[in-house]
PDB file of N, CA and C in Angstrom:
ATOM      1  N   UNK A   1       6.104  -7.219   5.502  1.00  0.00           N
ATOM      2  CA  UNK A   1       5.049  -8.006   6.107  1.00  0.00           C
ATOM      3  C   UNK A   1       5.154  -7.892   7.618  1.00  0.00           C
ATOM      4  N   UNK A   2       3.911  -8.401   8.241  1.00  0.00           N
ATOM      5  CA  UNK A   2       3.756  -8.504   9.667  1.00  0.00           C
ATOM      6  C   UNK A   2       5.473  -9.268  10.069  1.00  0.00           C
ATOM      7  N   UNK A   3       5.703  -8.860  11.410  1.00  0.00           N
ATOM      8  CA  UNK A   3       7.042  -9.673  11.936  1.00  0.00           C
ATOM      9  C   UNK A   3       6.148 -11.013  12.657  1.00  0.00           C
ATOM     10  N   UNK A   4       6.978 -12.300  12.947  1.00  0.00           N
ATOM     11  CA  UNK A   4       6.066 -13.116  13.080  1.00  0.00           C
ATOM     12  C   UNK A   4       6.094 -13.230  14.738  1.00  0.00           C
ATOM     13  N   UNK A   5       6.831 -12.311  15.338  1.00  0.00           N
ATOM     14  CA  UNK A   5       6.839 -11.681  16.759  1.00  0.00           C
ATOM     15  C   UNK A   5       5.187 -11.022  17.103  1.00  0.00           C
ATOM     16  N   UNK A   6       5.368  -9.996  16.340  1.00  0.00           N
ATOM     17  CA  UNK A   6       4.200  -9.516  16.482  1.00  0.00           C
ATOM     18  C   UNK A   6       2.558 -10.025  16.292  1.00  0.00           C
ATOM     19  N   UNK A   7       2.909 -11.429  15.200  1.00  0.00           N
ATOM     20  CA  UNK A   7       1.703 -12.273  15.131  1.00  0.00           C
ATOM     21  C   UNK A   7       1.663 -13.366  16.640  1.00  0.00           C
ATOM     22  N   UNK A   8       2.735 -13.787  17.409  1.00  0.00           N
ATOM     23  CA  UNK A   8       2.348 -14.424  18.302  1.00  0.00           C
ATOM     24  C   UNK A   8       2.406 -13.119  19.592  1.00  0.00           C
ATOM     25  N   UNK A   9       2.806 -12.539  19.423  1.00  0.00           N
ATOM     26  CA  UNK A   9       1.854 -11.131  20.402  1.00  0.00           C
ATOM     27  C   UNK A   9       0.606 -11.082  20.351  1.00  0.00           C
ATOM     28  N   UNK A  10      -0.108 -10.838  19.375  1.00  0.00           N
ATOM     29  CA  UNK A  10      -1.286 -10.921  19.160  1.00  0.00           C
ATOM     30  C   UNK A  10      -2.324 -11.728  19.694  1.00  0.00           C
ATOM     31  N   UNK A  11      -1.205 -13.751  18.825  1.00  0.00           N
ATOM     32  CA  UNK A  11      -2.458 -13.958  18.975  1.00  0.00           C
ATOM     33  C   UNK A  11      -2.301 -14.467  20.657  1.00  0.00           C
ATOM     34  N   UNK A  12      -1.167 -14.036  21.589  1.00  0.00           N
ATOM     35  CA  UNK A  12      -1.504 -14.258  23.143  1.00  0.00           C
ATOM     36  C   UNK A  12      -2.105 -13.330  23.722  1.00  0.00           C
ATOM     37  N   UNK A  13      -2.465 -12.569  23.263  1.00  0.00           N
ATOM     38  CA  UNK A  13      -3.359 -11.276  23.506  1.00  0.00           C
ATOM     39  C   UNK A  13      -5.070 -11.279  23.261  1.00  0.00           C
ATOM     40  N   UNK A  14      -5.137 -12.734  21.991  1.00  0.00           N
ATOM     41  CA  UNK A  14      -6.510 -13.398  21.719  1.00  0.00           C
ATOM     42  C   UNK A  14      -6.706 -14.142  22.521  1.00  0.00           C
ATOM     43  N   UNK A  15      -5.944 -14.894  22.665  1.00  0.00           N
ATOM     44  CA  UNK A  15      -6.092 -16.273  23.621  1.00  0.00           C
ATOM     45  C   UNK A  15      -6.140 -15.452  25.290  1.00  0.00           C
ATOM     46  N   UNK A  16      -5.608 -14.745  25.919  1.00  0.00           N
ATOM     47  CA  UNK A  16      -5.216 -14.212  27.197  1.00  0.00           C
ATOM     48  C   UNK A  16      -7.069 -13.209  27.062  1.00  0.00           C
ATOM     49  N   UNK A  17      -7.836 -13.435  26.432  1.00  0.00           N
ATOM     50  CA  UNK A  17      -9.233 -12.756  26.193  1.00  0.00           C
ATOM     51  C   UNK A  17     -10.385 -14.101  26.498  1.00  0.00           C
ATOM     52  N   UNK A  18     -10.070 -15.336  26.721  1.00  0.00           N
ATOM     53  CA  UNK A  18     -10.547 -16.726  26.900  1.00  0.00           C
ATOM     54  C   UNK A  18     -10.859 -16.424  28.056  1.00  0.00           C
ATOM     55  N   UNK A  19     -12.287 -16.986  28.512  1.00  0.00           N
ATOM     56  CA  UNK A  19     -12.468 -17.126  29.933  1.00  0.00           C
ATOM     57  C   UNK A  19     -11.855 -17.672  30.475  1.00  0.00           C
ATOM     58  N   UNK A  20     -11.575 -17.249  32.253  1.00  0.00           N
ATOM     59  CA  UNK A  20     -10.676 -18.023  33.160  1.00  0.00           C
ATOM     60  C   UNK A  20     -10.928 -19.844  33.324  1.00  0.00           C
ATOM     61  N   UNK A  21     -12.494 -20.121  32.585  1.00  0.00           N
ATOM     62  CA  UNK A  21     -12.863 -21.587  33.062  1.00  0.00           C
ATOM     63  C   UNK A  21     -12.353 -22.261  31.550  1.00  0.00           C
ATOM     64  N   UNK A  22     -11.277 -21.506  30.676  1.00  0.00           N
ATOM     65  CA  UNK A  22     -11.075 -22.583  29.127  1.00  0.00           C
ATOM     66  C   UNK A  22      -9.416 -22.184  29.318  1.00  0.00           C
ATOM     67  N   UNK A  23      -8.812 -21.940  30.777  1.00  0.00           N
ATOM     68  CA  UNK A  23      -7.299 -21.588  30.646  1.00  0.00           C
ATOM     69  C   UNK A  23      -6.863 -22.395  30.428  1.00  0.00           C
ATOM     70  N   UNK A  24      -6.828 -24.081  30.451  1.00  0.00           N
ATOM     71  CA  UNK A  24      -5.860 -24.816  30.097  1.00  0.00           C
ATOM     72  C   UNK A  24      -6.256 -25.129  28.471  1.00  0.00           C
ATOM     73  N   UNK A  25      -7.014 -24.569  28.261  1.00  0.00           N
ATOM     74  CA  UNK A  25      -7.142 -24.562  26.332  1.00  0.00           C
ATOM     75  C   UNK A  25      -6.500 -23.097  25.490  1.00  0.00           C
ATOM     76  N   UNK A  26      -5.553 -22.563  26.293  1.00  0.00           N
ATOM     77  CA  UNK A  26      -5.594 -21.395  26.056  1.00  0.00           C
ATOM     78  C   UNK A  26      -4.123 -21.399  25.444  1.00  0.00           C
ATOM     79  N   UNK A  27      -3.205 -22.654  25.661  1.00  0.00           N
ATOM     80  CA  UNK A  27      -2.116 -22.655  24.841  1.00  0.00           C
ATOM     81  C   UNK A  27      -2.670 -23.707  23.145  1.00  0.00           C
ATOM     82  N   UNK A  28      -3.362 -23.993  23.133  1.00  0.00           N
ATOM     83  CA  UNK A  28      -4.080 -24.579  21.708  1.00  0.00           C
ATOM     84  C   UNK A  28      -4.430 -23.551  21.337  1.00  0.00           C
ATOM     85  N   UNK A  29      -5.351 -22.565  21.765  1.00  0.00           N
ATOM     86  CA  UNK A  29      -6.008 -21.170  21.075  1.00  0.00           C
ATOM     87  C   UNK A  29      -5.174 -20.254  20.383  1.00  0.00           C
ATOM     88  N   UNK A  30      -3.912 -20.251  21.615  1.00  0.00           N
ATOM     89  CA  UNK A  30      -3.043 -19.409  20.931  1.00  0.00           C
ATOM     90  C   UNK A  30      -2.455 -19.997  19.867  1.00  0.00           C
ATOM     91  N   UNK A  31      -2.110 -21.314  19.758  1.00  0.00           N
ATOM     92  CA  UNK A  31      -1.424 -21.789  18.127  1.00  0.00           C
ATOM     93  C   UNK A  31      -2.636 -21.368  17.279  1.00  0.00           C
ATOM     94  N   UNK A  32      -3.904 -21.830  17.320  1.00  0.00           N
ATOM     95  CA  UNK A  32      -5.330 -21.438  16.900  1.00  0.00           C
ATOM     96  C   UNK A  32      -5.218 -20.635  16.189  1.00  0.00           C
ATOM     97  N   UNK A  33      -4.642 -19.453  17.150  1.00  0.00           N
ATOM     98  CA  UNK A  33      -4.473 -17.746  16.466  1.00  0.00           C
ATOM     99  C   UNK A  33      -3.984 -18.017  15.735  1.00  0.00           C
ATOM    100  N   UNK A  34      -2.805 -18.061  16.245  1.00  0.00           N
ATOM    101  CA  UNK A  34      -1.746 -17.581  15.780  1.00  0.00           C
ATOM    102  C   UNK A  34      -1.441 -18.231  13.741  1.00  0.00           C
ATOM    103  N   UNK A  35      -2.254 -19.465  13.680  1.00  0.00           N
ATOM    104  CA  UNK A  35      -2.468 -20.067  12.559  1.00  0.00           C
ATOM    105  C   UNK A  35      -3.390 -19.892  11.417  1.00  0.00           C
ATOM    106  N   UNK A  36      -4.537 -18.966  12.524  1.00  0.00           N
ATOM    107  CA  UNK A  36      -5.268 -18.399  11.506  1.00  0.00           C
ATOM    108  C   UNK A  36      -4.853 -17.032  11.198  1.00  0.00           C
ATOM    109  N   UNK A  37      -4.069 -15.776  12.217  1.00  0.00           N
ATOM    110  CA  UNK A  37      -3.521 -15.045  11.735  1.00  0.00           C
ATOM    111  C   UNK A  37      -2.377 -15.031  10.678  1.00  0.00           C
ATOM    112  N   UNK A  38      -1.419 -15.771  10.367  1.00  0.00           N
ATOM    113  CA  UNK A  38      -0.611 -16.045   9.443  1.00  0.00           C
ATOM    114  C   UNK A  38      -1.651 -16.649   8.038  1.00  0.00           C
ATOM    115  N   UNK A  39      -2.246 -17.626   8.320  1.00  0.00           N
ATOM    116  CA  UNK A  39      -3.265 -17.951   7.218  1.00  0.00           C
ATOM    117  C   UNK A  39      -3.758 -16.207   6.649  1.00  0.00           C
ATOM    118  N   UNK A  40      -4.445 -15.817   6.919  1.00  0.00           N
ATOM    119  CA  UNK A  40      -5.187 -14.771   6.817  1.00  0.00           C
ATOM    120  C   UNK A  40      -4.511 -13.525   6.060  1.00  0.00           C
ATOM    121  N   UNK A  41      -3.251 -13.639   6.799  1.00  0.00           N
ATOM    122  CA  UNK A  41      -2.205 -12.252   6.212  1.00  0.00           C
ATOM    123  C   UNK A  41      -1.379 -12.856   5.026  1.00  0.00           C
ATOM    124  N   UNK A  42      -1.258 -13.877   4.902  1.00  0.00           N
ATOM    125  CA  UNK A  42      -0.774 -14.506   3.554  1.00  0.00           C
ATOM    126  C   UNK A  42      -1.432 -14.328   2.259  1.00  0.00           C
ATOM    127  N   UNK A  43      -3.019 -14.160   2.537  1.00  0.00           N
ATOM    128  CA  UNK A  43      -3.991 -14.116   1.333  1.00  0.00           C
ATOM    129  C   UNK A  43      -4.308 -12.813   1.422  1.00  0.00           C
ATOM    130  N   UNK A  44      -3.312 -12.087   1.918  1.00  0.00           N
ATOM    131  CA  UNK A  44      -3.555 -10.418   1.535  1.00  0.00           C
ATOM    132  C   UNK A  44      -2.434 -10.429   0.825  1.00  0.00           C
ATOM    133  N   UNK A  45      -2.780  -9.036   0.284  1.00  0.00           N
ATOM    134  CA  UNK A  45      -1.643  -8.929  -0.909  1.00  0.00           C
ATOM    135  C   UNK A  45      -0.687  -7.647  -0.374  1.00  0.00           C
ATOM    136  N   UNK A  46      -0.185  -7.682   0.249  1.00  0.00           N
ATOM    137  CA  UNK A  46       0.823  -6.614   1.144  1.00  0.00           C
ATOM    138  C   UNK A  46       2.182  -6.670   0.633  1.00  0.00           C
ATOM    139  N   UNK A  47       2.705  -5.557   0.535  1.00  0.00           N
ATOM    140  CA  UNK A  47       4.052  -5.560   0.145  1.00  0.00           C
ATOM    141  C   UNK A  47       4.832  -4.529   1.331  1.00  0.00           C
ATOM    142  N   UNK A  48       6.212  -4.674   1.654  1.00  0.00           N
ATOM    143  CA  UNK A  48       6.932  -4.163   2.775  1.00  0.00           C
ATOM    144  C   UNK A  48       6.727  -2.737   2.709  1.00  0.00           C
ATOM    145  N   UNK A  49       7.548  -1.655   3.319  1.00  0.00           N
ATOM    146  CA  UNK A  49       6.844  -0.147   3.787  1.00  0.00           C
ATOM    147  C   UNK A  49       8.195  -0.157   2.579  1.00  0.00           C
ATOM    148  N   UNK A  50       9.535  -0.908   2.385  1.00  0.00           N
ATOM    149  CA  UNK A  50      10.144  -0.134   1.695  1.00  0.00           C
ATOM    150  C   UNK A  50       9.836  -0.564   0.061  1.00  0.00           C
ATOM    151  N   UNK A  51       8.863  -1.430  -0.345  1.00  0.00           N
ATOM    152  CA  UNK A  51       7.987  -1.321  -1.525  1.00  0.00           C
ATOM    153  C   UNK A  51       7.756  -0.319  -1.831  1.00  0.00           C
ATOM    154  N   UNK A  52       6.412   0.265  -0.532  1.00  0.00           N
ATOM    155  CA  UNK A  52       5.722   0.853  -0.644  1.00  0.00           C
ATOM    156  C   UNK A  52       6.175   2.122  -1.061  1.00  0.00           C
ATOM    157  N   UNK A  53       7.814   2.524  -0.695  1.00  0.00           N
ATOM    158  CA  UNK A  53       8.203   3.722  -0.252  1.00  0.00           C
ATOM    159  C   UNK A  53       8.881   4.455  -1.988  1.00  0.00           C
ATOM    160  N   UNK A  54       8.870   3.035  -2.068  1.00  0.00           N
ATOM    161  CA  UNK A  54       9.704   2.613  -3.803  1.00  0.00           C
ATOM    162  C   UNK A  54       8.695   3.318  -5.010  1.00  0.00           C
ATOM    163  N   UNK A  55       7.648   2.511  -4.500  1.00  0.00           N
ATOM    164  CA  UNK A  55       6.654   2.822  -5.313  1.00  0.00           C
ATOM    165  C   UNK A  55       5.653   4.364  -5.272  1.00  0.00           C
ATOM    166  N   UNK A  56       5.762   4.718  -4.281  1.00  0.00           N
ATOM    167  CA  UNK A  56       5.420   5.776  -4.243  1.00  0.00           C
ATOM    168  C   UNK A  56       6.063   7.098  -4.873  1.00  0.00           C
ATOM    169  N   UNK A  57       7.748   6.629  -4.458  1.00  0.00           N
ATOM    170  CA  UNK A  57       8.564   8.219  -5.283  1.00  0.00           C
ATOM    171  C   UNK A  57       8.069   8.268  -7.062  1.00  0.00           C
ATOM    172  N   UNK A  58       8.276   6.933  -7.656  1.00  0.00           N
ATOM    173  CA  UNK A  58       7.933   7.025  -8.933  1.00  0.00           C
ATOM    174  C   UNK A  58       6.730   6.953  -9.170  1.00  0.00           C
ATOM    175  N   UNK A  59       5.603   6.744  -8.357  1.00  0.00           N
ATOM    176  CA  UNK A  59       4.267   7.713  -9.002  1.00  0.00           C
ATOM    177  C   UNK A  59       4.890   8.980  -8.970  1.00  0.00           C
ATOM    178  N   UNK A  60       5.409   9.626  -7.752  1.00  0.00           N
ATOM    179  CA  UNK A  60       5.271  11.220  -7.794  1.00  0.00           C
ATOM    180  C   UNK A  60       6.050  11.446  -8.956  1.00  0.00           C
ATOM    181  N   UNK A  61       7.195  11.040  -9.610  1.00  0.00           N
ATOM    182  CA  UNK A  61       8.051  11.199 -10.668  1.00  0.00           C
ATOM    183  C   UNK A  61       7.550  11.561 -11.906  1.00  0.00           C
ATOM    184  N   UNK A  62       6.573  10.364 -12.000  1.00  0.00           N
ATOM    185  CA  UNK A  62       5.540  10.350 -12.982  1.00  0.00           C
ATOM    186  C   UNK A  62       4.747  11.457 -12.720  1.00  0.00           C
ATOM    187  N   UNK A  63       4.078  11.660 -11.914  1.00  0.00           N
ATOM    188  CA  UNK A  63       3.020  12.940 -11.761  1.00  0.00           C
ATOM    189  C   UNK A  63       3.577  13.976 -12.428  1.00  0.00           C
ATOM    190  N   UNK A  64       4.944  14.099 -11.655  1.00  0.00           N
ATOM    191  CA  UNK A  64       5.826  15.189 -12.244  1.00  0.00           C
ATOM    192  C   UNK A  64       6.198  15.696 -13.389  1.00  0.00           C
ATOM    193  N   UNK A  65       6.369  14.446 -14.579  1.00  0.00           N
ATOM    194  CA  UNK A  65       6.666  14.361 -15.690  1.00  0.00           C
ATOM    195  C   UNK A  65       5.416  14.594 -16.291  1.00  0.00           C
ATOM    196  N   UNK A  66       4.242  14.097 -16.021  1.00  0.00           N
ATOM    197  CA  UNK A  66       3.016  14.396 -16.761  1.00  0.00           C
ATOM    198  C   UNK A  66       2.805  15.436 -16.436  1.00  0.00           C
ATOM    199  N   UNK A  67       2.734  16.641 -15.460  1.00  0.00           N
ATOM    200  CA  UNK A  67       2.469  17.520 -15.319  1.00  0.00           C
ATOM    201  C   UNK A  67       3.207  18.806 -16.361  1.00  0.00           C
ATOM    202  N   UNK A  68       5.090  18.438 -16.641  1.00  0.00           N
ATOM    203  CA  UNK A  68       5.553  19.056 -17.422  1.00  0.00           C
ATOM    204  C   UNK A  68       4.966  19.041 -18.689  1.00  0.00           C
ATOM    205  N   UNK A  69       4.507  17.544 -18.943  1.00  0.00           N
ATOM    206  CA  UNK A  69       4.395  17.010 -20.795  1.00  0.00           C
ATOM    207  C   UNK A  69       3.001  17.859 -20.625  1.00  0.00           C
ATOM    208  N   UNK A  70       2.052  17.941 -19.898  1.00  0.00           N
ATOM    209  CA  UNK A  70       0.744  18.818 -20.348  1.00  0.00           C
ATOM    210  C   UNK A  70       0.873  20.438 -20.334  1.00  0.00           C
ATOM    211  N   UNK A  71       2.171  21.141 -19.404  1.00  0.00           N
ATOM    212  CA  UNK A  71       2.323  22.346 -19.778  1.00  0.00           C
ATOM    213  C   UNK A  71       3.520  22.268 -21.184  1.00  0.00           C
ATOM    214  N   UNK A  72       3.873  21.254 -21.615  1.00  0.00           N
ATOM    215  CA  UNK A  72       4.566  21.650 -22.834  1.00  0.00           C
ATOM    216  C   UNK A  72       3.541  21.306 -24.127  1.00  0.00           C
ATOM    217  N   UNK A  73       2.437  20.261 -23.972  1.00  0.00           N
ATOM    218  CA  UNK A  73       1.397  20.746 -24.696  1.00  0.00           C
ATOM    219  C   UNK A  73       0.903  21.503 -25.086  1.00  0.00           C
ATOM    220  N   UNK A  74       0.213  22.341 -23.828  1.00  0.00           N
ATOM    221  CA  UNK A  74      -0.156  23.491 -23.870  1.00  0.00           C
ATOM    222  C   UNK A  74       0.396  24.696 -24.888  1.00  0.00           C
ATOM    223  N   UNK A  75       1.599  25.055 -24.402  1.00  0.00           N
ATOM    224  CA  UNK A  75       2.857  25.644 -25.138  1.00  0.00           C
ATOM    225  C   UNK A  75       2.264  25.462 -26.611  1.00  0.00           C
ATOM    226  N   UNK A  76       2.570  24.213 -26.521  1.00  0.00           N
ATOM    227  CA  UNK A  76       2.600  23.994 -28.336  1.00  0.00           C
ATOM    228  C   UNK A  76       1.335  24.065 -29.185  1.00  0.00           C
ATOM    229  N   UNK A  77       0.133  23.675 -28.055  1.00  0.00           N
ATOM    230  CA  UNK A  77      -1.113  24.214 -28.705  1.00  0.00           C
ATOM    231  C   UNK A  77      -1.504  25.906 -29.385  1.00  0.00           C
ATOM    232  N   UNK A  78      -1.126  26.795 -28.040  1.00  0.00           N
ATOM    233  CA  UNK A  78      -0.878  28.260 -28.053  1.00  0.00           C
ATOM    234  C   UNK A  78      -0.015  28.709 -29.260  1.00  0.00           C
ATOM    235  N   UNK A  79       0.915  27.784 -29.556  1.00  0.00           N
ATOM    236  CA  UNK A  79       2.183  27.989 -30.480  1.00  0.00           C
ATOM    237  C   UNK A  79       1.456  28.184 -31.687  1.00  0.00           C
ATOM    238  N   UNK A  80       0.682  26.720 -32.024  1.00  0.00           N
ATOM    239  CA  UNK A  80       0.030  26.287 -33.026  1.00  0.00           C
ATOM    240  C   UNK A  80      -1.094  27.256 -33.451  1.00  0.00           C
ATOM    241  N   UNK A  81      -2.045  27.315 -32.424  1.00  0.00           N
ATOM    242  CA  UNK A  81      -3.251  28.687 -32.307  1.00  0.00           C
ATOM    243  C   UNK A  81      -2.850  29.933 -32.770  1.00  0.00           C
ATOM    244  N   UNK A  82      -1.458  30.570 -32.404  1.00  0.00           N
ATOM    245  CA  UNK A  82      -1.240  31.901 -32.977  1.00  0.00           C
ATOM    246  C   UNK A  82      -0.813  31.616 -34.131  1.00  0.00           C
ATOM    247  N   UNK A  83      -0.328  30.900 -34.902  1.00  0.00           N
ATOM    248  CA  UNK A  83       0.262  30.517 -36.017  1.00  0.00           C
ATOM    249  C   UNK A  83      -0.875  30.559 -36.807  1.00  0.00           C
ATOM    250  N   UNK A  84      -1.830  29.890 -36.767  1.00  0.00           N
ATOM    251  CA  UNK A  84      -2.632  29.298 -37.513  1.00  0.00           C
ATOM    252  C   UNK A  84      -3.459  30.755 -37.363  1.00  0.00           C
ATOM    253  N   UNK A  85      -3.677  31.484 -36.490  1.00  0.00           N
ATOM    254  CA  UNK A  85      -4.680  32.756 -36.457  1.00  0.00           C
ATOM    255  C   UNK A  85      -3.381  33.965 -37.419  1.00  0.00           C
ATOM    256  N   UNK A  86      -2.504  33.716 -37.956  1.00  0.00           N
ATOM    257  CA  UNK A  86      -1.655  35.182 -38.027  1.00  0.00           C
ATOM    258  C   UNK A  86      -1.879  35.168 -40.114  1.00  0.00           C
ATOM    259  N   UNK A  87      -2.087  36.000 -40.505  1.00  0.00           N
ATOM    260  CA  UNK A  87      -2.930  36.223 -42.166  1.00  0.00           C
ATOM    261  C   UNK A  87      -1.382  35.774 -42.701  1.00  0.00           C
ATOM    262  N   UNK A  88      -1.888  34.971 -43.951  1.00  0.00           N
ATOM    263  CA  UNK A  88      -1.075  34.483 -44.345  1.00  0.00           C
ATOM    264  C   UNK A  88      -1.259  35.123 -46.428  1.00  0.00           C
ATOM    265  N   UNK A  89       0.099  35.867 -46.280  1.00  0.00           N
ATOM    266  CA  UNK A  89       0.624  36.114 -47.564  1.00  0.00           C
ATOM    267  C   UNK A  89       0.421  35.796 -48.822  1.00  0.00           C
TER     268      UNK A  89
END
């Protein structure tokens, strides 16, 4: 998830965007943000990069494995096809 460094970076970076005539409202804005940014990223459904990183090798694993199981299909279809085409006795 977001670091919660980087959410009050932000939101003083929202608030520091306030006109010069609302500066003394500009430490409320930033809690403001900073409350609706945490609100906001909570009701996303995000998981960390090393989730992500988790989850990604075992799709490819999987890809991998399905890719073998359809050339050993194959195989066995071809297997089956000449078998079934060769005159039988």
């Amino acid at each position: 998830m977001i670091e919660l460094r980087s959410i009050d970076d932000l939101a003083q970076r929202l608030a520091a965007l306030v006109p010069p005539g609302l500066a003394q409202a500009r430490e409320d804005l930033t809690e403001n943000f900073r409350g609706a940014l945490q609100s906001g990223l909570r009701q996303l459904d995000l998981v960390t990069r090393e989730e992500f990183d988790v989850q990604r090798c075992v799709l490819l694993r999987t890809r991998e494995k399905i890719e073998e199981l359809e050339q050993q299909i194959l195989a066995l279809e071809r297997l089956v096809g000449a078998t079934a085409a060769q005159p039988r006795h």
